[in-house]
Protein backbone atom coordinates (compact mmCIF):
# COMPACT_ATOMS: atom_id res chain seq x y z
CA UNK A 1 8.49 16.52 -1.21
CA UNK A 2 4.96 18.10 -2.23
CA UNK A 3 2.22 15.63 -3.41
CA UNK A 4 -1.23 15.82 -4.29
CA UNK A 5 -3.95 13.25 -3.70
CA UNK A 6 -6.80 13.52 -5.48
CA UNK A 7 -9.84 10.73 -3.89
CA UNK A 8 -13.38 10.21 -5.10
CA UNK A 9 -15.84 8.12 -3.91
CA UNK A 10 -20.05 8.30 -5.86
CA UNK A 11 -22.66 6.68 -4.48
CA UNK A 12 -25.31 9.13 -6.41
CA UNK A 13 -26.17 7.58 -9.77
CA UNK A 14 -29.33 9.29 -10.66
CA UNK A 15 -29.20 7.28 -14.13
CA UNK A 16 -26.91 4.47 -13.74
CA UNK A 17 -28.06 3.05 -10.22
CA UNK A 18 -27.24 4.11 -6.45
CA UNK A 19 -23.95 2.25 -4.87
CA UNK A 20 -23.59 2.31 -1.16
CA UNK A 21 -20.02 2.03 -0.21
CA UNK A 22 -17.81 4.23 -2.82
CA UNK A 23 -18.67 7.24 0.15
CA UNK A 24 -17.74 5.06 2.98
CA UNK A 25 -14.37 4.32 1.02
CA UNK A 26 -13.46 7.38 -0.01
CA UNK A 27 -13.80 8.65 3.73
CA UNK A 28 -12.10 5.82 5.12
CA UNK A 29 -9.41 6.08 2.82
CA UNK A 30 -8.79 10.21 2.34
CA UNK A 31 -7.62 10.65 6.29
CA UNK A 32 -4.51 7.43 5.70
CA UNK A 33 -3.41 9.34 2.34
CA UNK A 34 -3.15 12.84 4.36
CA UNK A 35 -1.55 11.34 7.67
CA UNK A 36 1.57 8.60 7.95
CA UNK A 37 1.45 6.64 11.03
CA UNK A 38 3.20 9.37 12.76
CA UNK A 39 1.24 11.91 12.02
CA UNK A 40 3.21 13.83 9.89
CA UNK A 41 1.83 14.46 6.57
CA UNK A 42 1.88 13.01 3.43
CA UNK A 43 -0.90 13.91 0.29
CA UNK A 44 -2.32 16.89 0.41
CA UNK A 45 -5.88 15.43 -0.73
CA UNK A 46 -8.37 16.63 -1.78
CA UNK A 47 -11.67 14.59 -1.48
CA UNK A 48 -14.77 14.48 -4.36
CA UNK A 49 -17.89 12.34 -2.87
CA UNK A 50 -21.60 12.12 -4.15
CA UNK A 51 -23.74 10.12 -1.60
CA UNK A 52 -26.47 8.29 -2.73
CA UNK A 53 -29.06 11.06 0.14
CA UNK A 54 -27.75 13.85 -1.86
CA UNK A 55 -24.17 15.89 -4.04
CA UNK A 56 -22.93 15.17 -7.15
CA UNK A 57 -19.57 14.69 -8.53
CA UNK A 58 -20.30 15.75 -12.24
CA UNK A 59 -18.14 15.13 -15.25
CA UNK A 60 -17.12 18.72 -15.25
CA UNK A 61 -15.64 18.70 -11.66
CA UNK A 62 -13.61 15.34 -11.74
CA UNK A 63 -11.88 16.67 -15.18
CA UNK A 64 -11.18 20.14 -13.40
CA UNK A 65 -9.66 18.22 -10.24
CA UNK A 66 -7.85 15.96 -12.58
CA UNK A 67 -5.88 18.79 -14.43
CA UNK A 68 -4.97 20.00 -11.12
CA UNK A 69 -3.82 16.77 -9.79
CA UNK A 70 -1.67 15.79 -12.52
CA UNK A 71 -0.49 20.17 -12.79
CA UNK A 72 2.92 20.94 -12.84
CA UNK A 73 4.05 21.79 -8.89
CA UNK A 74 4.59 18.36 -7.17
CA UNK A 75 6.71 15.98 -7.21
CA UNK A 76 4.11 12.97 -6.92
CA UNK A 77 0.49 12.74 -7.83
CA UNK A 78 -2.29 10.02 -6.34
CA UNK A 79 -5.28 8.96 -7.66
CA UNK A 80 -8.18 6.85 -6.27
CA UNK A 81 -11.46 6.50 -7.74
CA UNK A 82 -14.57 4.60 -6.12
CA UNK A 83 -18.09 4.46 -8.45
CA UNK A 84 -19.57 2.87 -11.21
CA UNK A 85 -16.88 1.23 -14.28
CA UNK A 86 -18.14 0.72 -17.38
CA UNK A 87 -16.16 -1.06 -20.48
CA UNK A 88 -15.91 0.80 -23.44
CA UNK A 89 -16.85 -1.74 -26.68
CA UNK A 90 -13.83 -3.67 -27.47
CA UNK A 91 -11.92 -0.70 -27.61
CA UNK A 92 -9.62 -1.71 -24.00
CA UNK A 93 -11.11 1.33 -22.24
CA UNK A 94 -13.22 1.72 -18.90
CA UNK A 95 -15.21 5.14 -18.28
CA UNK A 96 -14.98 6.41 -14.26
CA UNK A 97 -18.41 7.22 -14.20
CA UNK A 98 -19.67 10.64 -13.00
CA UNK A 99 -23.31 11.37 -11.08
CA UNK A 100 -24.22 12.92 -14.42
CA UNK A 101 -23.63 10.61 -16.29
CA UNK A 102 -25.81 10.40 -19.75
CA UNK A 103 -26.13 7.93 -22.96
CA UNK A 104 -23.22 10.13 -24.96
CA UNK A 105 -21.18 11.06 -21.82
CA UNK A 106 -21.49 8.66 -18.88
CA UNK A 107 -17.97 10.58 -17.37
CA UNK A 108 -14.29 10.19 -17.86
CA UNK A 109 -12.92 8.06 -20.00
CA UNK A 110 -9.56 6.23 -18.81
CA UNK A 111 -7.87 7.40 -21.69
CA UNK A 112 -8.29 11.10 -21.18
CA UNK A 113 -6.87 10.42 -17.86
CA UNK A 114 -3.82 8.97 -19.10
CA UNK A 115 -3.57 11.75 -21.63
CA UNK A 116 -3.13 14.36 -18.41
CA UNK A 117 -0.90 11.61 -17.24
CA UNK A 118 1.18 11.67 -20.09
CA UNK A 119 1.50 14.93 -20.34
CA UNK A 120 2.89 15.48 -16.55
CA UNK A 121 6.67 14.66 -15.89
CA UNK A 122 5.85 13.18 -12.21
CA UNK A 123 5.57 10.10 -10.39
CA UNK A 124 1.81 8.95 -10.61
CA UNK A 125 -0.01 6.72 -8.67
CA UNK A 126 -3.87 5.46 -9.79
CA UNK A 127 -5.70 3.23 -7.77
CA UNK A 128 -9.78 2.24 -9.05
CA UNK A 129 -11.91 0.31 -7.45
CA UNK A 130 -14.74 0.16 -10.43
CA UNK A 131 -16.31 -2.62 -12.17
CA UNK A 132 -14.25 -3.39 -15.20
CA UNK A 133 -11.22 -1.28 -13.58
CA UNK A 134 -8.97 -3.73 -15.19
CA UNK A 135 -9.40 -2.46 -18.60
CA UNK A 136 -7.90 1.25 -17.59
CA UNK A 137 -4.71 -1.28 -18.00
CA UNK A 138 -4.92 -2.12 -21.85
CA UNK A 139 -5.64 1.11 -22.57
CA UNK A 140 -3.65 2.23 -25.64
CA UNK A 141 -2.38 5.49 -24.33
CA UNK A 142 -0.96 3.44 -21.38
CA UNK A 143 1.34 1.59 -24.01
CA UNK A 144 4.47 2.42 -26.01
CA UNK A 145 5.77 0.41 -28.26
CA UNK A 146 7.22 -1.93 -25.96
CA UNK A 147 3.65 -2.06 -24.77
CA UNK A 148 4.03 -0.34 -20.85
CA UNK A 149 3.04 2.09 -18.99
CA UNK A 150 5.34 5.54 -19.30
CA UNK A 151 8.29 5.65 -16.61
CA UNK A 152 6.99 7.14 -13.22
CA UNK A 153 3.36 5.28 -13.17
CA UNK A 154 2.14 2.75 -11.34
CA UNK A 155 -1.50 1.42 -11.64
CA UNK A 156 -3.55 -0.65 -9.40
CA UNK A 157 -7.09 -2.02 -10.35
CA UNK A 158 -10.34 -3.69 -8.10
CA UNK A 159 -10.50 -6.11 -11.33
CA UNK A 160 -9.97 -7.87 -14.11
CA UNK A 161 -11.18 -5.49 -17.46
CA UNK A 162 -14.15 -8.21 -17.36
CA UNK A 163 -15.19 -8.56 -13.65
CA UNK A 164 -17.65 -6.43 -12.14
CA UNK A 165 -16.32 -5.03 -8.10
CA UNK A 166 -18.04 -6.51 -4.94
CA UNK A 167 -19.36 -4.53 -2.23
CA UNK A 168 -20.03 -5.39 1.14
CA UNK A 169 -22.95 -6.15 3.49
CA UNK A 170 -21.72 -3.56 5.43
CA UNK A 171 -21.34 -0.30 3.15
CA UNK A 172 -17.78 -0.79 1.72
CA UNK A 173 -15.88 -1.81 -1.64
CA UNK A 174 -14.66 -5.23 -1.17
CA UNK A 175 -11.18 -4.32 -2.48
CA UNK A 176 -11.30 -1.02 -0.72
CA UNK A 177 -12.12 -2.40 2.50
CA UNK A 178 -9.02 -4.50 2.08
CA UNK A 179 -7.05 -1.16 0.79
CA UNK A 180 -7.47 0.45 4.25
CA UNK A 181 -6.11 -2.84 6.27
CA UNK A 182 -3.00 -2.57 3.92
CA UNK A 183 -2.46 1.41 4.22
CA UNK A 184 -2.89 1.05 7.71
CA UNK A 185 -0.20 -1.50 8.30
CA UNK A 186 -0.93 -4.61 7.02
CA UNK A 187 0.98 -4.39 3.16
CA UNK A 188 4.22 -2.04 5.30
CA UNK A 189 7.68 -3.84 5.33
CA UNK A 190 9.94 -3.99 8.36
CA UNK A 191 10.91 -0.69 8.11
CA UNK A 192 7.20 0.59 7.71
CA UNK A 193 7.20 1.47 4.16
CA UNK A 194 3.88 0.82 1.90
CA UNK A 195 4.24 1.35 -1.51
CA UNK A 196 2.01 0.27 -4.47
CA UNK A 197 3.75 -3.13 -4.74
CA UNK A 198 3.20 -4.29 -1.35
CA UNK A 199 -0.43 -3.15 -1.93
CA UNK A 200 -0.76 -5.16 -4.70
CA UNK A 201 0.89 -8.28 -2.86
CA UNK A 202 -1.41 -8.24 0.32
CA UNK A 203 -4.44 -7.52 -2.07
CA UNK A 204 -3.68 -10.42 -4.49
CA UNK A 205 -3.77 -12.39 -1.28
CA UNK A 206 -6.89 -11.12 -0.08
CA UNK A 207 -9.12 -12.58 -2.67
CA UNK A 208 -9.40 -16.25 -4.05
CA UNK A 209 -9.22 -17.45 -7.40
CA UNK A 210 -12.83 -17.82 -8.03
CA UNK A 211 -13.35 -13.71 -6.63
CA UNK A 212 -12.68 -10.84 -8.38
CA UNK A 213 -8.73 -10.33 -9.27
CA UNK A 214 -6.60 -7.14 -8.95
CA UNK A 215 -4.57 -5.99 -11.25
CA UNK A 216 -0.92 -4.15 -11.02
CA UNK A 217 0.74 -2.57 -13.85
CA UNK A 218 3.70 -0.26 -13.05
CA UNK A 219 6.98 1.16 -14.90
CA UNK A 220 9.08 2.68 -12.31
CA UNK A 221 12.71 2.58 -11.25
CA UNK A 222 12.38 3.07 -7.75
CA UNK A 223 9.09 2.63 -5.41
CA UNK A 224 7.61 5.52 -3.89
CA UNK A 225 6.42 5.53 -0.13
CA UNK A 226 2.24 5.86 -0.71
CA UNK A 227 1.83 5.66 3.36
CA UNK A 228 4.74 5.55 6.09
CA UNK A 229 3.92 3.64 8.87
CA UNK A 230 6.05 2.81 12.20
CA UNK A 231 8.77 0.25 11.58
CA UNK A 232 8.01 -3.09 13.41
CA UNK A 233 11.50 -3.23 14.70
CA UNK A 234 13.49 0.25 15.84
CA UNK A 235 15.46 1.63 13.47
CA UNK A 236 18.32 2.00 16.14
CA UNK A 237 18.15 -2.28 16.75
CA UNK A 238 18.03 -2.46 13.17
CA UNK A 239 21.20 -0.43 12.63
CA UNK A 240 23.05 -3.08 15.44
CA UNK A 241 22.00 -6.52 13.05
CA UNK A 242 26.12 -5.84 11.54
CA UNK A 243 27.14 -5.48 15.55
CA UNK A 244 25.48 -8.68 16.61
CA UNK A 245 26.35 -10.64 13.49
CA UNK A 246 29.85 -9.55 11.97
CA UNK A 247 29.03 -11.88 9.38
CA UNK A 248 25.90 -13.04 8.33
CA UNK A 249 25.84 -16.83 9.25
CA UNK A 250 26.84 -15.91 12.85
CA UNK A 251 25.70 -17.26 15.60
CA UNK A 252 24.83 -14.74 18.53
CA UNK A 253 25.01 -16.75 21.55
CA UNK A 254 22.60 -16.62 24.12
CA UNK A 255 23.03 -17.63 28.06
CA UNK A 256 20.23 -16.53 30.82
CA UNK A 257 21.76 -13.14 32.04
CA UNK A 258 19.64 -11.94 28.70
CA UNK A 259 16.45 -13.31 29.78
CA UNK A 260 14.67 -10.62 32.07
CA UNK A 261 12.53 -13.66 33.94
CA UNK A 262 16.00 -15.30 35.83
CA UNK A 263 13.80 -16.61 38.52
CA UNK A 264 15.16 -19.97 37.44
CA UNK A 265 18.64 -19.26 37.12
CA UNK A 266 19.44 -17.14 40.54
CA UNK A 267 21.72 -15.22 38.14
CA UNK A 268 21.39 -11.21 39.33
CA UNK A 269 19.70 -8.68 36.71
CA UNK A 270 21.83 -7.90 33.70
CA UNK A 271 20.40 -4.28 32.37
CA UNK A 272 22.38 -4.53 29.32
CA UNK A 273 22.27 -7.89 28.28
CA UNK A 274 18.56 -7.83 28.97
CA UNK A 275 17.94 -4.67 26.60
CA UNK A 276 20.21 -6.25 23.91
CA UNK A 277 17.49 -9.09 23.97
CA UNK A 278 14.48 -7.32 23.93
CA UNK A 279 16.14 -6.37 20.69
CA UNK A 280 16.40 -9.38 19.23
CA UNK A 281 12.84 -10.73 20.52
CA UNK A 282 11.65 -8.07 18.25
CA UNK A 283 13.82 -8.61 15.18
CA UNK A 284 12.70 -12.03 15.53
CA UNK A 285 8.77 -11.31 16.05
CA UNK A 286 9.28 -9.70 12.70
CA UNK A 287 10.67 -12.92 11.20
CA UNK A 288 14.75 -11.51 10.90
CA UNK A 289 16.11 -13.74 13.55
CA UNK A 290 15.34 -16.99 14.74
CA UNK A 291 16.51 -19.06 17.81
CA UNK A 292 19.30 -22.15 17.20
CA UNK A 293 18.83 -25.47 19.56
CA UNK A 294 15.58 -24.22 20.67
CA UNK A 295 11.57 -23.40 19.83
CA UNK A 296 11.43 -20.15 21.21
CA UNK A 297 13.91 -17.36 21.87
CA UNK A 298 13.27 -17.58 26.11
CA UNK A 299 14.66 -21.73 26.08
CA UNK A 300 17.55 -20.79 23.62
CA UNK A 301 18.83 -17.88 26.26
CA UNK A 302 17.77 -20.20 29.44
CA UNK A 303 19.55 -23.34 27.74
CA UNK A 304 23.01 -21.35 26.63
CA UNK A 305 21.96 -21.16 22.84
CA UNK A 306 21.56 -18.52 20.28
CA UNK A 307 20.10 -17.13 17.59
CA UNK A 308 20.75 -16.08 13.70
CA UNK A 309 19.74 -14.24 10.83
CA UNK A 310 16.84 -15.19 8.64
CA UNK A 311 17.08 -14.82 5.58
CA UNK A 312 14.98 -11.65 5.60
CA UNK A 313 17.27 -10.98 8.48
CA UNK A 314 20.28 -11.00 6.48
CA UNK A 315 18.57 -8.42 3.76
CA UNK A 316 18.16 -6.10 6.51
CA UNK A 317 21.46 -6.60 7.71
CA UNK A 318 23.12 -6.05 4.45
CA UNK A 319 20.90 -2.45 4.57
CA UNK A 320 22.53 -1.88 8.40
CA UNK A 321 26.09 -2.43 7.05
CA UNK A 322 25.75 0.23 3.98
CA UNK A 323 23.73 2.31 6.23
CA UNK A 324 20.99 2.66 3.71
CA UNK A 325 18.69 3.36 6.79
């Protein structure tokens, strides 16, 4: 699968005032787009900075990188802009603003975006942390009749179309900052995928209701990876949840020849029984299993318990038994 990433991040505002963290971001964020957790790669990206010491990211460029981005070629296309917002009137618009940005032409218009957009027939991604970011989402382009976005694009926003986007003390976009926590595990599901939903979930819970609020719009049939990281339980104890539990309100029962620590017991070492529940500890560290008759999974081995399914755990078993991973 080819896809293009396409990151910018201006902290050079000769006319419209110096930011200090859009570089920071952008550089934080460009080497988690190109990489999964494994290594192997994912965008090809290509980054766009200005910092505030010096470069420029001029009107001219970003439309020329744009119309390669959202090119014919790939299969999925990635956008993420850091830098001055500004609304547009009352016409539902926000302008990504370039270093060069004048009176008449302060950069790129959100609507000219979605006009490449619109034009391409892949999956798009567009993430903008900007003040007034939110108002790239009322955009009329964005909407048909049924007033969404086209099939294939997902949209994720600092802010509201009338909040402004926080930076920190220390040189970063608020929501950006947050952004690289979430790429870099914290929004990926037991399996490891991130996608722009689970972005937008461990975003929304990042800032209060009195902060600034991000925004998700989306119109897509199936989610798209945007980072893989490692699963939090092994695929190959994940594919053994339908072995352990033929049904899912089983009970696997649980005795001390699992529990590695037998010191207590005088029972000898069990090898297999004690990989089986190394296993389990870490389907239930991930929240899929949970000990029955005890607190913790060590009492409900040592007192001749069990465990079961959550009922996360029974979603991923259901998964196991049509071998969907």
């Amino acid at each position: 699968m080819l896809r293009r990433a396409l990151v910018v991040g201006i902290d050079n505002y000769p006319t419209a005032g110096n930011l200090g963290g859009c570089v920071n971001d952008a550089n934080a964020l460009s080497p988690l787009l190109a990489r999964n957790e494994d290594d192997s790669p994912n965008f090809d990206v290509k980054t766009l900075t200005a910092p505030a010491d010096g470069g420029f990211v001029c009107r001219g460029d970003f439309v020329e990188a744009l119309n390669t981005l959202f090119g014919p070629g790939v299969d999925m296309s990635l956008l993420y802009f850091a830098g001055h917002g500004s609304p547009i009137g009352d016409k539902g618009d926000v302008t990504l603003v370039t270093s060069d940005a004048t009176k008449g032409t302060p950069g790129v218009r959100f609507g000219e975006v979605l006009d490449l957009i619109n034009g391409c027939d892949h999956e798009v991604a567009v993430i903008l942390d900007c003040c007034f970011s939110g108002g790239a989402g009322s955009v009329p382009a964005a909407m048909s009749s049924a007033a969404v976005l086209r099939k294939g694009v997902s949209l994720l926003t600092a802010s509201r179309a009338d909040q402004t986007s926080a930076e920190t003390l220390d040189g970063r976009g608020q929501f950006s900052a947050y952004l690289e926590g979430a790429l870099d595990g914290g929004a990926a599901d037991v399996l490891g995928h991130v996608t722009v939903a689970s972005l937008y979930a461990y975003l929304s819970e990042a800032f209060g209701a009195w902060d600034q609020r991000p925004m998700f719009k989306a119109n897509v049939d199936r989610l798209q990876d945007i980072r893989r990281c490692d699963p939090s339980v092994p695929l190959a104890a994940l594919r053994r949840l339908p072995e352990w539990f033929p049904e899912p309100d089983d009970i696997f029962p649980l005795d001390p020849s699992y529990e590695p620590d037998k010191s207590q017991s005088g029972l000898p070492p069990h090898p297999e029984n004690e990989a089986v529940f190394g296993q389990l500890q870490r389907c239930a560290s991930s929240k899929l299993i949970e000990p029955v008759g005890a607190e913790h999974m060590y009492f409900a081995a040592m007192q001749n318990q069990g465990c079961r399914l959550t009922p996360l755990g029974r979603h991923y078993r259901h998964l196991a038994e049509g071998s969907r991973f």
